[in-house]
N, C-alpha and C. Protein backbone atom coordinates (compact mmCIF):
# COMPACT_ATOMS: atom_id res chain seq x y z
N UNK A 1 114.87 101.10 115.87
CA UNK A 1 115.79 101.13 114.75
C UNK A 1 114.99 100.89 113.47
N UNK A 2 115.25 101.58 112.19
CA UNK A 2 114.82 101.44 111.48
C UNK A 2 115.01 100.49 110.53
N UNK A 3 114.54 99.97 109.25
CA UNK A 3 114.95 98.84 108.39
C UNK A 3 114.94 99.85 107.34
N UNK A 4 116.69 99.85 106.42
CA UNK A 4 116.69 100.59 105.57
C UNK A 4 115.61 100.29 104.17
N UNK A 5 115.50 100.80 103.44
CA UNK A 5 114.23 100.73 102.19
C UNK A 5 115.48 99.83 101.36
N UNK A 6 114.70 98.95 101.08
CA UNK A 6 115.50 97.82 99.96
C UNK A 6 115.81 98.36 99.16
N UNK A 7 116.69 97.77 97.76
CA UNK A 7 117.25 98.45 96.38
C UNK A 7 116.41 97.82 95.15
N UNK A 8 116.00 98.37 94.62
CA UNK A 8 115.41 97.58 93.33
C UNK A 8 116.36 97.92 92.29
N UNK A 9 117.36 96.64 91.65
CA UNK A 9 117.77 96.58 90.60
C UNK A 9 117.23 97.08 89.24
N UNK A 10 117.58 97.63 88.51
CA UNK A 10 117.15 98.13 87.23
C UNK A 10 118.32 98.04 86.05
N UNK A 11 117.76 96.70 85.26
CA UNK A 11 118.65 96.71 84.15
C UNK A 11 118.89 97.98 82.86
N UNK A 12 119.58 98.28 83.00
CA UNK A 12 119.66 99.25 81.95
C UNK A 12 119.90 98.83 80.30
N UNK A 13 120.54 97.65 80.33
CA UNK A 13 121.38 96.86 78.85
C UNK A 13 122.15 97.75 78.36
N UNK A 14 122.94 98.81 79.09
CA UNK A 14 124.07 98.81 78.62
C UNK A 14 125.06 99.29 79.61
N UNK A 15 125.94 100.21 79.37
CA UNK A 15 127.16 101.29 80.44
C UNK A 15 126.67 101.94 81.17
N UNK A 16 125.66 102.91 80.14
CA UNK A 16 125.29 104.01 81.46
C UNK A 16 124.30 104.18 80.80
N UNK A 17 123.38 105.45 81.53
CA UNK A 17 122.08 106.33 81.38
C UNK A 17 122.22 107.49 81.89
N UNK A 18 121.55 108.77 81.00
CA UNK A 18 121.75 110.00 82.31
C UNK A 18 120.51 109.94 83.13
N UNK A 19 120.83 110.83 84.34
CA UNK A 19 119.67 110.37 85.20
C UNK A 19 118.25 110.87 85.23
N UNK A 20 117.70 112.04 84.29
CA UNK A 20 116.49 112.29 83.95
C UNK A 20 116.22 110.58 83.02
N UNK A 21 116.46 110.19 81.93
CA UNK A 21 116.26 109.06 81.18
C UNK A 21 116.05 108.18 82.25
N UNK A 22 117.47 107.71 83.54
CA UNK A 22 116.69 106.34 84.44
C UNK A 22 115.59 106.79 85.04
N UNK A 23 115.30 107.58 85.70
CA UNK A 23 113.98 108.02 86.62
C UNK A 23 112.73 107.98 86.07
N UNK A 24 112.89 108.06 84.88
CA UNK A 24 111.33 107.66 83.82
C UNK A 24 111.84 105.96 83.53
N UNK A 25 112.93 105.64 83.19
CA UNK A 25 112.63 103.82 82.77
C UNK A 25 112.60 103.46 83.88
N UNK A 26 113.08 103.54 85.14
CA UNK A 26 112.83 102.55 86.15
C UNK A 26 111.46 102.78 86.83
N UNK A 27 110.71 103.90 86.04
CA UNK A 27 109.39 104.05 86.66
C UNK A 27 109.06 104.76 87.95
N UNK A 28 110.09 105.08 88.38
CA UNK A 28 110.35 105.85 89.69
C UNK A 28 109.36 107.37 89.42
N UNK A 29 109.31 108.51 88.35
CA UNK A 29 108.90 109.13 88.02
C UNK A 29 108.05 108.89 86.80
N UNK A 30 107.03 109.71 86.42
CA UNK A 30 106.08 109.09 84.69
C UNK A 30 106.67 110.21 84.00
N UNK A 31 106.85 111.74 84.09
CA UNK A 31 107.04 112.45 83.04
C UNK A 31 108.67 113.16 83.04
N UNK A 32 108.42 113.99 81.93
CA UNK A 32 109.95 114.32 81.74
C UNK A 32 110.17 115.86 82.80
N UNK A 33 108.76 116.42 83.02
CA UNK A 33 108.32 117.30 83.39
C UNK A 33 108.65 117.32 85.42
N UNK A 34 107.98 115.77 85.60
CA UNK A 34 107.86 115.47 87.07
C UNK A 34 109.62 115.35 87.64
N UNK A 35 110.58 114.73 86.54
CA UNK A 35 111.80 115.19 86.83
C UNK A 35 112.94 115.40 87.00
N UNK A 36 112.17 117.17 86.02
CA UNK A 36 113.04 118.02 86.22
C UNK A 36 112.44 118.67 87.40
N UNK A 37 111.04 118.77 88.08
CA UNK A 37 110.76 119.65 88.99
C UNK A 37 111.82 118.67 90.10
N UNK A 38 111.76 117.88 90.27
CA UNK A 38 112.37 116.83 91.50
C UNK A 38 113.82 117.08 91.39
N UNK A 39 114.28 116.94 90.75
CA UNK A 39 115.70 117.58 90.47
C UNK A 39 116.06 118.75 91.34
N UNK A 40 115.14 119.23 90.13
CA UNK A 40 115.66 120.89 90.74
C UNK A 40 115.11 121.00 92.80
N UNK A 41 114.40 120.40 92.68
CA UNK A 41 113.85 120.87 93.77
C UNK A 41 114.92 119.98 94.91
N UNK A 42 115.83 119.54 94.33
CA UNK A 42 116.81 119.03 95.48
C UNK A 42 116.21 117.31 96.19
N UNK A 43 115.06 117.22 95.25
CA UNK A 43 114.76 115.49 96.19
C UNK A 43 115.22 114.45 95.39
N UNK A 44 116.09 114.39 94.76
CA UNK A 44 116.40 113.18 93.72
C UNK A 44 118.39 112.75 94.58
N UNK A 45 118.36 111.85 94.94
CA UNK A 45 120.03 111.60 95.57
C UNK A 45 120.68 110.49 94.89
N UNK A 46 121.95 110.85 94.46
CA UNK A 46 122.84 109.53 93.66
C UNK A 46 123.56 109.65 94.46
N UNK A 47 123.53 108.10 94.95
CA UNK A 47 124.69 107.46 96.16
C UNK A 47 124.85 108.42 97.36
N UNK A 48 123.39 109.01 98.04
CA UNK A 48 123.01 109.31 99.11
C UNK A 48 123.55 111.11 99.19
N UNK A 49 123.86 111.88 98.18
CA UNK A 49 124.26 112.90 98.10
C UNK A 49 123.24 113.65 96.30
N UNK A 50 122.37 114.53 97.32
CA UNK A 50 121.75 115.58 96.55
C UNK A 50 122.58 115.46 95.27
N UNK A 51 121.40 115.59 93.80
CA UNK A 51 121.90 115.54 92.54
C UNK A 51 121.27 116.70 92.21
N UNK A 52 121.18 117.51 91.40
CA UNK A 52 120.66 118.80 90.51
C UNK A 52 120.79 118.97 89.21
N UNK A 53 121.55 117.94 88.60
CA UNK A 53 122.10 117.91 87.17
C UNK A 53 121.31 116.51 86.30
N UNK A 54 119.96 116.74 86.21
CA UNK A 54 119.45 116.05 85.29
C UNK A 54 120.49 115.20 84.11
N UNK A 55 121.32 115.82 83.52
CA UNK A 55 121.66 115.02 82.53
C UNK A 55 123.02 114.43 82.88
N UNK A 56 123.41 114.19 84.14
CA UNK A 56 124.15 113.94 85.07
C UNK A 56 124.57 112.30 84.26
N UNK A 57 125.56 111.87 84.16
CA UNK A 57 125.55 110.40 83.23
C UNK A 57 126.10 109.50 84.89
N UNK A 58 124.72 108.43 84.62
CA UNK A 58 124.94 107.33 85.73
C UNK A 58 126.02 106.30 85.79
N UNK A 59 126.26 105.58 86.52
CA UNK A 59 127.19 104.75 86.15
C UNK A 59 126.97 103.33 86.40
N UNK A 60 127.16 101.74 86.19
CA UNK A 60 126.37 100.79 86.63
C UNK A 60 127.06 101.10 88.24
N UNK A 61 125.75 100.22 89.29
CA UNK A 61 126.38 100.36 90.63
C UNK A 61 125.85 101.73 91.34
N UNK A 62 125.51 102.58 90.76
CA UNK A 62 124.98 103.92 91.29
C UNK A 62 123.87 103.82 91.81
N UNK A 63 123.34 104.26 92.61
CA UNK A 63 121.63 104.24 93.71
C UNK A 63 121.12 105.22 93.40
N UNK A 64 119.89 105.53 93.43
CA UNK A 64 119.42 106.80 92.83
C UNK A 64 118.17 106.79 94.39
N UNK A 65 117.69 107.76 94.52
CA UNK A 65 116.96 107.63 95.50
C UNK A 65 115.66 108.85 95.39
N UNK A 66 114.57 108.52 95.43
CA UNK A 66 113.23 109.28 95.17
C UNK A 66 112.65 109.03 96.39
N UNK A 67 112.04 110.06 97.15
CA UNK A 67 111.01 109.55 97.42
C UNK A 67 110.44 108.20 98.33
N UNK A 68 111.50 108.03 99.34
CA UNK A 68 111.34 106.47 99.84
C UNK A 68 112.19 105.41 98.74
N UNK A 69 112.15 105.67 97.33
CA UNK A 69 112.54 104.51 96.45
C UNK A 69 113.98 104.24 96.40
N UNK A 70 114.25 103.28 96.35
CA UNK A 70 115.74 103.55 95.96
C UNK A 70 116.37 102.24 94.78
N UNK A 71 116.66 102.90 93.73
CA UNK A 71 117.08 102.00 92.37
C UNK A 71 118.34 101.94 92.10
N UNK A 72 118.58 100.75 91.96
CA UNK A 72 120.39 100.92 91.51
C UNK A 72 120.57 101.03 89.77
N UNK A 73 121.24 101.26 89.53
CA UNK A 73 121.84 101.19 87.77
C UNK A 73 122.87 99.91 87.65
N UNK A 74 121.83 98.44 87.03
CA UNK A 74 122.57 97.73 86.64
C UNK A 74 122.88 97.55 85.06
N UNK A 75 123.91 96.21 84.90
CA UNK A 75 123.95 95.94 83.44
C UNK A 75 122.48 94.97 82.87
């Protein structure tokens, strides 16, 4: 059995973020470039369901998932 990958909290200081903007502040990705390729390419998941819409607006409580990583959107 596996041990799911922990959540790393990420304060945002405010309501929301869209999700190209969190994926560069929580450090998950470095460029604006790295993603949109991840996006598009179908590996980026909010709350365990494929995202494609970069400017997609997060909500607090939302999981974002890269790559093994997985970040929540807090206040």
């Amino acid at each position: 059995m596996t041990t799911p990958t922990p959540i790393t909290d990420v304060s945002i200081g405010g309501e929301g973020i869209r999700l190209g903007q969190f994926l560069k502040f929580a450090g998950v990705l470095d460029s604006g470039g790295d993603v949109k390729e991840a996006i598009i390419d179908g590996f980026v998941t909010v709350n365990d369901e494929v995202e494609r819409r970069r400017g997609r607006q997060l909500q607090l409580g939302d999981v974002v998932s890269f790559d093994g990583r997985r970040v929540r959107v807090c206040a």
